[in-house]
Protein backbone atom coordinates (compact mmCIF):
# COMPACT_ATOMS: atom_id res chain seq x y z
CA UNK A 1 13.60 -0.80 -35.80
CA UNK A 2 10.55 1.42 -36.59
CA UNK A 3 9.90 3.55 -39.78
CA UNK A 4 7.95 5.90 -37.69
CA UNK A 5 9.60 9.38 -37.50
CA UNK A 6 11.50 10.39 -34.80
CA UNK A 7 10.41 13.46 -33.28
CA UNK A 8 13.68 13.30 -31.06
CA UNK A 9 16.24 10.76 -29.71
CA UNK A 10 16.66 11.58 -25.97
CA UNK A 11 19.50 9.87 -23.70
CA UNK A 12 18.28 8.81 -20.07
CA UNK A 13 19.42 7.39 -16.83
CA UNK A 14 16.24 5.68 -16.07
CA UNK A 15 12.54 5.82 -18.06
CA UNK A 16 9.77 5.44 -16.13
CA UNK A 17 6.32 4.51 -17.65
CA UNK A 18 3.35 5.43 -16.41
CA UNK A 19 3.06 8.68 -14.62
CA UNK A 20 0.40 8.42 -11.84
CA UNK A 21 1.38 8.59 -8.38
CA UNK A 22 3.59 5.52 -8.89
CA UNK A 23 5.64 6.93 -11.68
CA UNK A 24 5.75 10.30 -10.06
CA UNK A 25 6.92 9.17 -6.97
CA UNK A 26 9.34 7.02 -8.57
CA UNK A 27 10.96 9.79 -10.59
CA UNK A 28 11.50 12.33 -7.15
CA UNK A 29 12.65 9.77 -5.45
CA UNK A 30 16.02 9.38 -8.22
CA UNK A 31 16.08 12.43 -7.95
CA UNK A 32 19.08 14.98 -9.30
CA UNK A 33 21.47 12.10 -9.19
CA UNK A 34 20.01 10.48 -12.44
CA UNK A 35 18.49 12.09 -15.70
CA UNK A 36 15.26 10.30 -15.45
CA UNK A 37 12.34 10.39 -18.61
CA UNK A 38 8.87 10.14 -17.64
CA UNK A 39 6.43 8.66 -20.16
CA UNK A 40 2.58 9.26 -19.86
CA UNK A 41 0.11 7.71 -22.21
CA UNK A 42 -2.31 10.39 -21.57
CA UNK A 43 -2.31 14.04 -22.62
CA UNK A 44 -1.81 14.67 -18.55
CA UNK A 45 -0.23 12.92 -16.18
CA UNK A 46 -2.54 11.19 -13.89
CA UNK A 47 -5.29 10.71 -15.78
CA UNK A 48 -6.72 7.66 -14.92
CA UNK A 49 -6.42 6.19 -11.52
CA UNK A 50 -4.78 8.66 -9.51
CA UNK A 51 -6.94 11.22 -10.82
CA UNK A 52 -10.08 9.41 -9.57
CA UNK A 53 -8.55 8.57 -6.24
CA UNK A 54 -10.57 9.36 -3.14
CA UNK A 55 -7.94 8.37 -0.91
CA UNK A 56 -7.27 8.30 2.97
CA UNK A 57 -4.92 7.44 5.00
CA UNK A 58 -5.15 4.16 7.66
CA UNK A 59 -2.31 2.12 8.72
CA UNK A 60 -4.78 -0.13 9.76
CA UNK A 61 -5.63 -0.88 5.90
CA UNK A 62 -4.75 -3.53 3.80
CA UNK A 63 -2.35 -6.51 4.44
CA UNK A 64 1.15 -7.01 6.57
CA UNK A 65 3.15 -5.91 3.46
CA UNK A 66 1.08 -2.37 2.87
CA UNK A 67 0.80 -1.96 6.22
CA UNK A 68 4.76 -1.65 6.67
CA UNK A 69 4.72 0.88 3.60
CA UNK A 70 2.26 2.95 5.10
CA UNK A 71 3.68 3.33 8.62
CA UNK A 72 6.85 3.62 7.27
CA UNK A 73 4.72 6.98 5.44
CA UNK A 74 3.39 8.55 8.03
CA UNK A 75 6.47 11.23 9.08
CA UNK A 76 6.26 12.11 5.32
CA UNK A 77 2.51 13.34 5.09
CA UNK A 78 3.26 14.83 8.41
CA UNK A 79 6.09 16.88 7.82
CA UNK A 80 6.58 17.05 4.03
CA UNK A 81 10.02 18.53 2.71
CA UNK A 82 10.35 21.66 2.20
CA UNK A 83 8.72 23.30 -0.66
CA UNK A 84 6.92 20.64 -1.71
CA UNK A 85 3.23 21.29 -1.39
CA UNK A 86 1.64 24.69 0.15
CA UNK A 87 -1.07 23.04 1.53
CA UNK A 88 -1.53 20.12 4.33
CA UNK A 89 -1.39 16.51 2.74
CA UNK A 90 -3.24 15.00 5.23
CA UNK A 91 -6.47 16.49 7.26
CA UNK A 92 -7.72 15.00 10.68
CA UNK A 93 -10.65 12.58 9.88
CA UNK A 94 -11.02 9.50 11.55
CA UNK A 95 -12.52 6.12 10.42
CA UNK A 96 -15.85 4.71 12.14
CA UNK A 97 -16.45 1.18 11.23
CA UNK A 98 -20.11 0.14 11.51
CA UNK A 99 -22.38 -3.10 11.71
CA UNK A 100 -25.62 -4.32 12.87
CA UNK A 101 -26.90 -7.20 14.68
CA UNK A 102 -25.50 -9.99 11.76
CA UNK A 103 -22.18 -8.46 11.28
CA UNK A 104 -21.15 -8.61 15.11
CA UNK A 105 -18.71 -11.30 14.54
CA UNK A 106 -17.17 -9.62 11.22
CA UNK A 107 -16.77 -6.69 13.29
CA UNK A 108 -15.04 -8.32 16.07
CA UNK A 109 -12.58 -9.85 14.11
CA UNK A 110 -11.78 -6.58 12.28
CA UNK A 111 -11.53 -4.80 16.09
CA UNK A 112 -8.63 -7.61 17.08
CA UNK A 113 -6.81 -7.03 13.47
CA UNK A 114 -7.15 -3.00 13.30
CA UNK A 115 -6.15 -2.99 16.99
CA UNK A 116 -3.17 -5.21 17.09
CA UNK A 117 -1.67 -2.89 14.54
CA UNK A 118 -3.06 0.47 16.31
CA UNK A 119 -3.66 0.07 19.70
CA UNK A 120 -5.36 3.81 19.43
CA UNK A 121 -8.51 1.65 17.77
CA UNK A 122 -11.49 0.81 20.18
CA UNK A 123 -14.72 -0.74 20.20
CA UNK A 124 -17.98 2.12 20.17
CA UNK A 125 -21.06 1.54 21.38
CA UNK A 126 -24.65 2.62 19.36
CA UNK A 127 -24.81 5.84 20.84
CA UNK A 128 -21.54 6.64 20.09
CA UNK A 129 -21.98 5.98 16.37
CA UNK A 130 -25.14 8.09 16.20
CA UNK A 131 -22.96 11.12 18.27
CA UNK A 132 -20.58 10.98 15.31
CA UNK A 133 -23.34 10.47 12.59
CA UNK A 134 -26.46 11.86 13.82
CA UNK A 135 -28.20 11.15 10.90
CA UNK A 136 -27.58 7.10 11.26
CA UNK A 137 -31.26 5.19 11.46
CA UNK A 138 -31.64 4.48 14.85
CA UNK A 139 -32.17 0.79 14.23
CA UNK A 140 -29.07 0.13 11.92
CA UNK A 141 -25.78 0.26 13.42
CA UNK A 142 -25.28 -2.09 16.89
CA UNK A 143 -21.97 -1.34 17.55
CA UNK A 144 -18.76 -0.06 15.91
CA UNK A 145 -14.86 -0.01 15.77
CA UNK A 146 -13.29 3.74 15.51
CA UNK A 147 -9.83 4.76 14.40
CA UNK A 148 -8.76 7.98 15.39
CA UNK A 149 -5.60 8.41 13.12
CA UNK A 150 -7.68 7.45 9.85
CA UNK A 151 -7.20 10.74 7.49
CA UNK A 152 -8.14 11.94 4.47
CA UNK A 153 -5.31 12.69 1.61
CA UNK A 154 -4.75 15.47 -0.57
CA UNK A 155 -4.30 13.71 -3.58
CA UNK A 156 -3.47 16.03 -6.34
CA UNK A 157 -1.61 18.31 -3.50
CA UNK A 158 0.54 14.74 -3.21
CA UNK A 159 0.91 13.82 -6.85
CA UNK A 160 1.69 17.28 -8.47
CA UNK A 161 4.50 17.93 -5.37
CA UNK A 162 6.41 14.49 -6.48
CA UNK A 163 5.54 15.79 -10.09
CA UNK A 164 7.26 19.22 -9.13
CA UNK A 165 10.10 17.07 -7.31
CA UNK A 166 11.22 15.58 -10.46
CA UNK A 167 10.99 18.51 -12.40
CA UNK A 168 13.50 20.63 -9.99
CA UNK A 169 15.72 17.92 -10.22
CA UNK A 170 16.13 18.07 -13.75
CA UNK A 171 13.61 15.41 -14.88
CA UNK A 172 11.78 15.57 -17.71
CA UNK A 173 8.09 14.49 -18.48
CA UNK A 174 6.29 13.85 -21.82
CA UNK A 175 2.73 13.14 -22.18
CA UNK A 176 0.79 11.76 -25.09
CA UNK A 177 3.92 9.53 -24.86
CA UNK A 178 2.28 5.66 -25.68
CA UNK A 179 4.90 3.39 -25.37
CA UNK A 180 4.82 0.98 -28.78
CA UNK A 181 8.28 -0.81 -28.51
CA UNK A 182 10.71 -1.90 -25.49
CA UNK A 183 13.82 -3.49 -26.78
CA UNK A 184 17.29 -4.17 -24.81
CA UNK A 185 20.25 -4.33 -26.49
CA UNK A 186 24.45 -4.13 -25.56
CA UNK A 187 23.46 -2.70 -22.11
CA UNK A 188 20.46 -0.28 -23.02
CA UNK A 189 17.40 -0.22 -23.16
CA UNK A 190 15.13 1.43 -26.48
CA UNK A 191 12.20 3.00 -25.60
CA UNK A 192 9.99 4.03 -28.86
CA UNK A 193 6.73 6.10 -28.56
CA UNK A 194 3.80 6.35 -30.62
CA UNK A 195 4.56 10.50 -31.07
CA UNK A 196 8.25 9.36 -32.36
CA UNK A 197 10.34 9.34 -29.03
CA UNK A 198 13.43 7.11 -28.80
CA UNK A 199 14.94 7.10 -25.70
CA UNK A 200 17.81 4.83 -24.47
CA UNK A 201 18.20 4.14 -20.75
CA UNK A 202 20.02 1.06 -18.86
CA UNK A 203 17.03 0.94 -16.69
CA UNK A 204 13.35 1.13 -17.47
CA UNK A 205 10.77 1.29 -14.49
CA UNK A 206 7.51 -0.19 -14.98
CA UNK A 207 4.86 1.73 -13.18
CA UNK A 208 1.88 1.62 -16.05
CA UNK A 209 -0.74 0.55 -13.28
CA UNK A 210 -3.42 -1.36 -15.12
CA UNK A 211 -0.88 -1.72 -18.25
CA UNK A 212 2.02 -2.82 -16.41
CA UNK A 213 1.84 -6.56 -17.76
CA UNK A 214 1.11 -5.10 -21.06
CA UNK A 215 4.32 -3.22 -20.84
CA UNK A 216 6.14 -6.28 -19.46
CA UNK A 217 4.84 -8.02 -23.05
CA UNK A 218 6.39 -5.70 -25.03
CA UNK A 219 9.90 -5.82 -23.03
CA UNK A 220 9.88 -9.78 -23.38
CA UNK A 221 9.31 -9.92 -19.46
CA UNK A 222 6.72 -12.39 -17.86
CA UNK A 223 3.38 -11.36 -17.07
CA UNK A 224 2.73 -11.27 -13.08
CA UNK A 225 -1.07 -11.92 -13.20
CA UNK A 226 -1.78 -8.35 -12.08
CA UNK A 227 -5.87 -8.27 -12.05
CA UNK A 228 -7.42 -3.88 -12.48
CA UNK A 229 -10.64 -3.92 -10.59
CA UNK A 230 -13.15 -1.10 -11.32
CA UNK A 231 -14.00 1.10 -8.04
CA UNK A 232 -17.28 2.98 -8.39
CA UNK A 233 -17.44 6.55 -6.47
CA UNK A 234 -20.39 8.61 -6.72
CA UNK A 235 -20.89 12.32 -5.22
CA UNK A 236 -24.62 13.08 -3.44
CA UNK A 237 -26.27 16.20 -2.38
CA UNK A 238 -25.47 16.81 1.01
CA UNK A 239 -28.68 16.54 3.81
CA UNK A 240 -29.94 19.87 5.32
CA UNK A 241 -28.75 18.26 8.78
CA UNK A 242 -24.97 17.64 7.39
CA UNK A 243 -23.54 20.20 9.65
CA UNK A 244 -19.80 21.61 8.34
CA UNK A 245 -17.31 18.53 7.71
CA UNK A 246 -17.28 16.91 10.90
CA UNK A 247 -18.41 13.60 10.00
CA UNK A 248 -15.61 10.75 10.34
CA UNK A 249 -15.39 8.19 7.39
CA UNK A 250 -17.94 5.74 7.60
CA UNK A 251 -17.17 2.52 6.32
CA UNK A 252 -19.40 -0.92 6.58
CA UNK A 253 -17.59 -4.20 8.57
CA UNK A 254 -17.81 -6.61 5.47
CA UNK A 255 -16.45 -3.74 3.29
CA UNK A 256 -19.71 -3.20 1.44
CA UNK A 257 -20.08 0.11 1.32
CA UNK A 258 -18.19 3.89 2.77
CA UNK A 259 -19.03 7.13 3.19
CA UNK A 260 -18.00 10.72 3.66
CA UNK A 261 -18.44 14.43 3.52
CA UNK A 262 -16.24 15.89 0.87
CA UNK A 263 -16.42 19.87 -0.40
CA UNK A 264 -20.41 19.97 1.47
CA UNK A 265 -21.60 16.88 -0.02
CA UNK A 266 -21.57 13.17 0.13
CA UNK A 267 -18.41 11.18 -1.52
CA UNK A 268 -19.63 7.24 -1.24
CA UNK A 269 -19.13 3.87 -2.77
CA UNK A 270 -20.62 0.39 -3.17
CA UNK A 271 -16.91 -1.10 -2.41
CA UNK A 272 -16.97 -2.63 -5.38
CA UNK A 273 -14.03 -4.80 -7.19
CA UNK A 274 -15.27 -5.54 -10.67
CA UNK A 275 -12.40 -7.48 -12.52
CA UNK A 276 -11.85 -5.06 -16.15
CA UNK A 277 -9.44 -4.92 -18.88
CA UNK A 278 -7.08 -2.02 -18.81
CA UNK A 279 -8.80 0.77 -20.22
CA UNK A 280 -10.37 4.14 -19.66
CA UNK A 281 -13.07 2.84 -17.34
CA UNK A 282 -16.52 4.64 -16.96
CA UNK A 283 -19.07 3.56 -13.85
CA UNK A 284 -21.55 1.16 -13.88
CA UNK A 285 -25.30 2.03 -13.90
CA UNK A 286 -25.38 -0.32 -11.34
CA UNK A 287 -22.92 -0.19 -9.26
CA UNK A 288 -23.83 3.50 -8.88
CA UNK A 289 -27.23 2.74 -8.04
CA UNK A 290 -26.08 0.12 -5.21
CA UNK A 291 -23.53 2.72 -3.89
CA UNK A 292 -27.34 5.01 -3.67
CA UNK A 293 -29.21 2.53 -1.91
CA UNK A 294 -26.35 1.56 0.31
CA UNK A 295 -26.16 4.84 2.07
CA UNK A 296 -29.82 5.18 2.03
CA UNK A 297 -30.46 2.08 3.55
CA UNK A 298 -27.79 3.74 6.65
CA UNK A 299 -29.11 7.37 6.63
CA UNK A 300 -32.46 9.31 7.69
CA UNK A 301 -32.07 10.80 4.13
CA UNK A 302 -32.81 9.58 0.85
CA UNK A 303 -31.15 11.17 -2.50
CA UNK A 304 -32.92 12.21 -5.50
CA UNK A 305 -29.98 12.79 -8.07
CA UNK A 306 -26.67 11.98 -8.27
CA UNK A 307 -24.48 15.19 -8.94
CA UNK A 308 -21.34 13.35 -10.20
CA UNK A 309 -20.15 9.83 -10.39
CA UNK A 310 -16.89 7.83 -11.83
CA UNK A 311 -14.84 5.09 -11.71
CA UNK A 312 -11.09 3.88 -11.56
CA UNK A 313 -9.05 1.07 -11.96
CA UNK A 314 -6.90 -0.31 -8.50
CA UNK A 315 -4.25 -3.04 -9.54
CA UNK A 316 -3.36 -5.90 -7.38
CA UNK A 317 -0.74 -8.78 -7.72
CA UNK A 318 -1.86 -12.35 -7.30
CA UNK A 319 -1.40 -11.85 -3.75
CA UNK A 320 -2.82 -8.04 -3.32
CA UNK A 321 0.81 -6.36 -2.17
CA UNK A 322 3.02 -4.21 -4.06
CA UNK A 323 5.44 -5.12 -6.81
CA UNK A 324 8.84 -3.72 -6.68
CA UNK A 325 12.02 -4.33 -7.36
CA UNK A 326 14.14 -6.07 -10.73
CA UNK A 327 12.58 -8.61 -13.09
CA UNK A 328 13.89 -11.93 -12.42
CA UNK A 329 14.77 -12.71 -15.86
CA UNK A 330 15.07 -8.70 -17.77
CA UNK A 331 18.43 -7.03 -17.15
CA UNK A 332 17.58 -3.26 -16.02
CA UNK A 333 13.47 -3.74 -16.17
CA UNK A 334 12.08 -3.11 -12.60
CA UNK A 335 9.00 -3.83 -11.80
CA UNK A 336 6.38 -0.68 -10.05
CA UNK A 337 3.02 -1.77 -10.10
CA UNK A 338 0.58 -4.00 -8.04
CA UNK A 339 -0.36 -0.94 -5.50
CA UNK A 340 -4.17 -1.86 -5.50
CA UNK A 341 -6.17 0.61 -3.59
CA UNK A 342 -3.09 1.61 -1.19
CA UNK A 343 -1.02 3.57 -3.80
CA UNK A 344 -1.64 6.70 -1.80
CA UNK A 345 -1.11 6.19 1.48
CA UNK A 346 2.46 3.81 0.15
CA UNK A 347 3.67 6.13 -1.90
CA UNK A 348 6.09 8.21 -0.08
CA UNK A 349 8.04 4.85 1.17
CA UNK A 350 7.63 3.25 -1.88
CA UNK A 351 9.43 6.52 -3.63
CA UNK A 352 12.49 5.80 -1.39
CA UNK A 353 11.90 2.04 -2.09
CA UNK A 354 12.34 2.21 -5.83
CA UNK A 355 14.86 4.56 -5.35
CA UNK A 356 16.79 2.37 -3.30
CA UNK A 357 16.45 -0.70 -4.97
CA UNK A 358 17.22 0.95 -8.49
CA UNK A 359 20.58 3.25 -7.36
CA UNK A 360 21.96 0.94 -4.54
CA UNK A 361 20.41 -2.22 -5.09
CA UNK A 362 19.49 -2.49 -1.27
CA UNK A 363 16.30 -1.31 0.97
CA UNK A 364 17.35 2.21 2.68
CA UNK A 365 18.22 1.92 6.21
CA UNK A 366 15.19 4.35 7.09
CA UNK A 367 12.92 2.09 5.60
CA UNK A 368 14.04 -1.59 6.86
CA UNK A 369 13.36 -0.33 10.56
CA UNK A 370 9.77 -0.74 9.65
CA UNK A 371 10.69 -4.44 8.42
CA UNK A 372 10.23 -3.84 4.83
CA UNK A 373 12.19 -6.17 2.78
CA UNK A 374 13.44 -6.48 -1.19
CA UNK A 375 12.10 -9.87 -0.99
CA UNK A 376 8.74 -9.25 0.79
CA UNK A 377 7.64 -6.60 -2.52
CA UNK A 378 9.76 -8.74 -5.63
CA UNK A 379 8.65 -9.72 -8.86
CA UNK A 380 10.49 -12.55 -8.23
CA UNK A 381 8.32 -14.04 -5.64
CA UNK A 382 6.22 -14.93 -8.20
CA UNK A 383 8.76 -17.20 -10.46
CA UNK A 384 7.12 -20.07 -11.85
């Protein structure tokens, strides 16, 4: 037991750790029937990843597994419930893949994957690609793939109406909320945080993002291998010629670089996936200087400052899908974590998913139509 003192001694259904979109999500989706305790490191919740999200929304993206999670998304973002967000969370956008002459065959075999999933998803021509982006040099892009459906997200609209979801149903959130011990004893699980908190639960949810297998440590669970990678996004001064918001997403076919309009400027990144330790991650010199040169090297435009930049940290398992469900070997620790760059676009079915799995013990029927699986997201698929 700790000498620190204890600010207060709270009793809990479930404590969740970590309260970015994961952890928010987690603790609407338990809803009224369980006294949930959020815990967030940070003075505010979302601080570090979600809060640097620039997210959109493609079924098309990432692998099999995230692919289920996000289809299985879609009515959500469409139709929220009722009272939980007073503005859209989605906005009509539309994703333009683009290559030149030496990325024909990369392109092609993104076209056959993005359109077995979405038949909406065609092949372009050049002069389509320079309808769409009229500022595109002339000699760059050969041909294209386009996906209608591809939107952008309203990400704090998202995370504060899961965040407001909780808090209707009686949960509770603390902030500056560290968590320094995890111990399980006759049942329950003790929860101590660096400003005093002891809170007893029989379940603790791990959904710490980068610190997830830094939380597992402390509870005496096995570390999965999860591997943060830093994401560079820098904001440019938007052309004279960047006419209203009309341009799709513009992303490259080996995933070097995208593009966008966002608030009358230019959102972009290098793509990058530098391998960091968990921490409060700042942008690389670098890495915003590539992201600079990328989009100058596509454009009729060249950029003399950048007017903000930043960087995040997306998680990914060993084997870059999500990690949900019980710990193989620590009675009433789940597992929340792993989401990589699709936490966004996931998150409504992996609310009910967690939800499921930690009241019922079983994938809800509304989500196993779209072939999602406990086995297909478990921590347990990674047992030694």
């Amino acid at each position: 037991m700790s000498k620190r003192p204890v600010a207060e001694r709270i009793d809990a259904d479930v404590i969740i750790i970590g309260a970015g979109i994961a952890g928010a999500s987690a603790a609407a989706g338990l809803g009224a029937g369980c006294r949930v305790v959020l815990l967030e490191q940070e003075e505010v919740a979302g601080y570090h990843t979600t809060g640097r999200s620039a997210a959109f929304f493609a079924e098309t993206y990432g692998n099999e597994a995230v692919r289920r999670l996000t289809t299985a998304s879609k009515a959500f973002f469409l139709t929220p419930p009722a009272g939980f967000s007073d503005q859209p969370l989605m906005r009509e956008r539309g994703g333009l893949y683009i290559a030149r002459a030496d990325q024909l065959a990369s392109l092609e075999a993104l076209y056959r994957d993005k359109h077995a999933v979405l038949p909406s998803v065609t092949r372009v021509d050049a002069d389509y690609i320079r309808a769409h982006v009229p500022l595109i040099r002339p000699d760059y892009a050969t041909a294209g793939v386009w996906d209608p459906d591809c939107r952008d997200i309203d990400v704090h609209a998202l995370h504060q109406g899961f965040l407001r979801q909780s808090r209707l149903a009686g949960g509770r959130l603390l902030t500056a909320a560290r968590v320094v011990a995890l111990t399980y004893q006759q049942g329950h699980w003790q929860t101590e945080t660096a400003a005093g908190h002891l809170i007893h639960a029989p379940i603790v949810i791990n959904a710490a993002g980068a610190w997830a297998d830094g939380i597992a440590r402390l509870a005496g669970a096995r570390p999965l291998g999860l591997s943060p990678r830093r994401r560079t996004v820098a904001i440019l001064p938007a052309p004279a010629a960047l006419a209203g918001n009309s341009w799709p997403l513009v992303l490259d076919a080996d995933d070097q670089f995208y593009f966008k309009p966002e608030s009358g400027r230019i959102l972009t990144s290098p793509g990058d996936a530098t391998p960091m330790l968990p921490q409060d991650v700042q942008p690389d010199i670098e890495d915003v200087a590539m992201a600079v040169a990328r989009v100058e090297a596509v454009l009729q435009c060249s950029f003399d400052r950048v007017e903000r930049k930043w960087a995040g940290l997306r998680t990914f398992a060993p084997d870059d899908a999500p990690v949900v469900g019980a710990d193989p070997e620590r009675p009433g620790f789940f597992w929340f974590a792993g989401q990589g760059g699709y936490g966004m676009q996931t998150a409504p079915a992996m609310s009910a998913l967690i939800a499921g799995l930690v009241t019922t013990g079983r994938v809800p029927d509304a989500l196993a139509e779209y072939g999602i699986t406990a086995a297909l997201y478990s921590p347990a698929r990674f047992a030694r």
